[in-house]
C-alpha atoms as a PDB file:
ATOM      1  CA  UNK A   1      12.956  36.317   3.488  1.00  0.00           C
ATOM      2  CA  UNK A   2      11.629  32.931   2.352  1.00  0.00           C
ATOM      3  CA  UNK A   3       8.278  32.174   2.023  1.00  0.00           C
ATOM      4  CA  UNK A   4       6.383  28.925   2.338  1.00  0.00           C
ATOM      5  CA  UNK A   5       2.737  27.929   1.337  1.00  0.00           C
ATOM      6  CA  UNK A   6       1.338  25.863   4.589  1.00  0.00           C
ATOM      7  CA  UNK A   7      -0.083  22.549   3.547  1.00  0.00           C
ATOM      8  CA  UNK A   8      -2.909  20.427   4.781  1.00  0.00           C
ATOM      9  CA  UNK A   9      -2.868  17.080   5.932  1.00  0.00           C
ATOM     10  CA  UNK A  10      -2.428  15.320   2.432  1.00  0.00           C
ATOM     11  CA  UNK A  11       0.176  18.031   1.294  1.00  0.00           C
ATOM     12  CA  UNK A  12      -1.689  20.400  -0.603  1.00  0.00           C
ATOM     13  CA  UNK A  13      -1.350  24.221  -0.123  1.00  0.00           C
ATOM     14  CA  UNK A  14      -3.714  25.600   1.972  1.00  0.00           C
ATOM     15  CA  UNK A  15      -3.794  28.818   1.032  1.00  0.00           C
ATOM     16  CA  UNK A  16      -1.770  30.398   3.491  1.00  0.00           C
ATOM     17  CA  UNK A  17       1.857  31.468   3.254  1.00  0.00           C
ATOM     18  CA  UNK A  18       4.304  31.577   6.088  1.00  0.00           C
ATOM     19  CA  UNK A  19       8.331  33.033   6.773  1.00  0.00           C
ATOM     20  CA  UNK A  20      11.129  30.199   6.583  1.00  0.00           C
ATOM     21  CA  UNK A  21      11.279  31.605  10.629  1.00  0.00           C
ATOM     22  CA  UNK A  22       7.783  31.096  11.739  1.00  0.00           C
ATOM     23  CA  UNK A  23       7.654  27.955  10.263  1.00  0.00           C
ATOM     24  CA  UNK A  24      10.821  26.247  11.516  1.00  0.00           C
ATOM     25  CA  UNK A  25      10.045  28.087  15.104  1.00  0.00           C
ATOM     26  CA  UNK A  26       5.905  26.545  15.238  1.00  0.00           C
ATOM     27  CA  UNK A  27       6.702  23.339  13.275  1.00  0.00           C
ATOM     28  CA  UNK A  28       4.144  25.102  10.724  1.00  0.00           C
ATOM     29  CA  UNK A  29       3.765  21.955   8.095  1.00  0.00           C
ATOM     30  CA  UNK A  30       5.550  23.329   4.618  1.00  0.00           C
ATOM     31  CA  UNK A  31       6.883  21.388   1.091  1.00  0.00           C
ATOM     32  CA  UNK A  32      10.059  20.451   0.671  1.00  0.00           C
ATOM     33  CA  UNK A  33      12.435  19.015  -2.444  1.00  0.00           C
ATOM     34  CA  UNK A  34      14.710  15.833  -1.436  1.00  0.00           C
ATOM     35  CA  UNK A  35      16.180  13.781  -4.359  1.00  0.00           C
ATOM     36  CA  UNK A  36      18.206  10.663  -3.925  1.00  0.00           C
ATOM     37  CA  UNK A  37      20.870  10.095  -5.982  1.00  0.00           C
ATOM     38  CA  UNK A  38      21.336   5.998  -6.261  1.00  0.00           C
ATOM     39  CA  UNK A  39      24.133   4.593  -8.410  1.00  0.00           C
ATOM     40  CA  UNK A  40      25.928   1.537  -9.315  1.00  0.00           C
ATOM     41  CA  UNK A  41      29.368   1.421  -9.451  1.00  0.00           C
ATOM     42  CA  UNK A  42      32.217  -1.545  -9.462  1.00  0.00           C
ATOM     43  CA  UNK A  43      29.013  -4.029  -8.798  1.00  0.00           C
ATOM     44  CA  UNK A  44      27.788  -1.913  -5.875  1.00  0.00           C
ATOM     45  CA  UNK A  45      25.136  -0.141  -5.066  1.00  0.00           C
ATOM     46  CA  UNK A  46      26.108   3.566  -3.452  1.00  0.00           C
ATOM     47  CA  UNK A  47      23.895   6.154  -2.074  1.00  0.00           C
ATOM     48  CA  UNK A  48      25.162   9.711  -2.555  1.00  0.00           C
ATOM     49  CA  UNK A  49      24.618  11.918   0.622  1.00  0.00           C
ATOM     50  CA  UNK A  50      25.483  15.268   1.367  1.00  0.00           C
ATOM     51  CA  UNK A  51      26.699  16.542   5.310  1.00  0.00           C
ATOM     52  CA  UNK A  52      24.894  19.638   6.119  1.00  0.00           C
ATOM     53  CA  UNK A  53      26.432  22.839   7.017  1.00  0.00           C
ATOM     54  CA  UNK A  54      27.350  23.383  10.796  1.00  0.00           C
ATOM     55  CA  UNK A  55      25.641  26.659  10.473  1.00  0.00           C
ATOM     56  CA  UNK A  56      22.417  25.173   9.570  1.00  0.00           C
ATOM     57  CA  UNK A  57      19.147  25.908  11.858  1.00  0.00           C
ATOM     58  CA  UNK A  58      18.354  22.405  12.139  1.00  0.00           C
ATOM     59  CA  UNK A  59      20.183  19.346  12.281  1.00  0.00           C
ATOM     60  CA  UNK A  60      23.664  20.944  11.342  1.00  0.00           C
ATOM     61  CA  UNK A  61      26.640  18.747  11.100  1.00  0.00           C
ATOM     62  CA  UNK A  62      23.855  15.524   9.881  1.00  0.00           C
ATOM     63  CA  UNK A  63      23.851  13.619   7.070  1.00  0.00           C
ATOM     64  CA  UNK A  64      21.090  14.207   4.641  1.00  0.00           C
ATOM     65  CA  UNK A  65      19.530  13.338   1.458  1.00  0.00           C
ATOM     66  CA  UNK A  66      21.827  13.897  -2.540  1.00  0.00           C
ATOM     67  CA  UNK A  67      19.926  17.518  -2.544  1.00  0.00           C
ATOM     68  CA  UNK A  68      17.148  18.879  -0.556  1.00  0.00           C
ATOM     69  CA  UNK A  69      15.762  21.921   0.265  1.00  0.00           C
ATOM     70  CA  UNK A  70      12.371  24.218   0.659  1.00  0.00           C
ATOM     71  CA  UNK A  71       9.994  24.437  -2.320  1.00  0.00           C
ATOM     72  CA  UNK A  72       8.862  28.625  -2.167  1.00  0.00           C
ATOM     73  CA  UNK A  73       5.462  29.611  -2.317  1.00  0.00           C
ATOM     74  CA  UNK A  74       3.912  29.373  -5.283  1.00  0.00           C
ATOM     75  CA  UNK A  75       6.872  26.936  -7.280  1.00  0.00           C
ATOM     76  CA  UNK A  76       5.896  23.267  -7.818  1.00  0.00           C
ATOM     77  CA  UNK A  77       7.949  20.111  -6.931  1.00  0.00           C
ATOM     78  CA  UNK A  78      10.053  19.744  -9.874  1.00  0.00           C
ATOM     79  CA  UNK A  79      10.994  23.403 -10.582  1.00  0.00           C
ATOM     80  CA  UNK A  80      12.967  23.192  -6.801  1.00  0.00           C
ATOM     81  CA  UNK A  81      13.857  19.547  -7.171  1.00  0.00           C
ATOM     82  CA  UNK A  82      15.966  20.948 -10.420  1.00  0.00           C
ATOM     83  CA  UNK A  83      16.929  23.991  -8.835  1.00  0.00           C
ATOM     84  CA  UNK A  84      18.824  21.935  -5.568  1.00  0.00           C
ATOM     85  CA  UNK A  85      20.641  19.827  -8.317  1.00  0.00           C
ATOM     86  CA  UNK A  86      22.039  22.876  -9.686  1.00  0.00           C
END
């Protein structure tokens, strides 16, 4: 089961922790990792994206950002930022 910390309005944890389910299913506000990678190549610029599972809960099929994904209770920004990469 994943675990979340709930944030406030400016994005801080607020203390509480909530299931990957009860968030997604309440729209429960919860940190998340996306990291754009942006490169130049034959004189152009290129975005790298990544299509998303069909078997994803939300948005499956879509288009989405070089790497994403949920930051766990209790990790910071980076540590999952470096962990999607991988």
């Amino acid at each position: 089961m994943e675990l979340f910390d709930v944030i406030d309005s400016k994005g801080n944890p607020a203390g509480q922790i909530v299931s990957r389910e009860k968030a997604h299913a309440e729209g429960i506000p919860h940190r998340t990792a996306h990291i754009w990678i942006i490169r130049k190549k034959e004189g152009r610029v290129q975005i790298l994206l990544q299509k998303r599972s069909q078997n994803k809960d939300s948005f499956p099929g879509c288009y989405d950002t070089s790497s994403a994904g949920h930051i766990p209770a209790g990790v910071d920004f980076e540590d999952s930022a470096l962990r999607e990469l991988r």
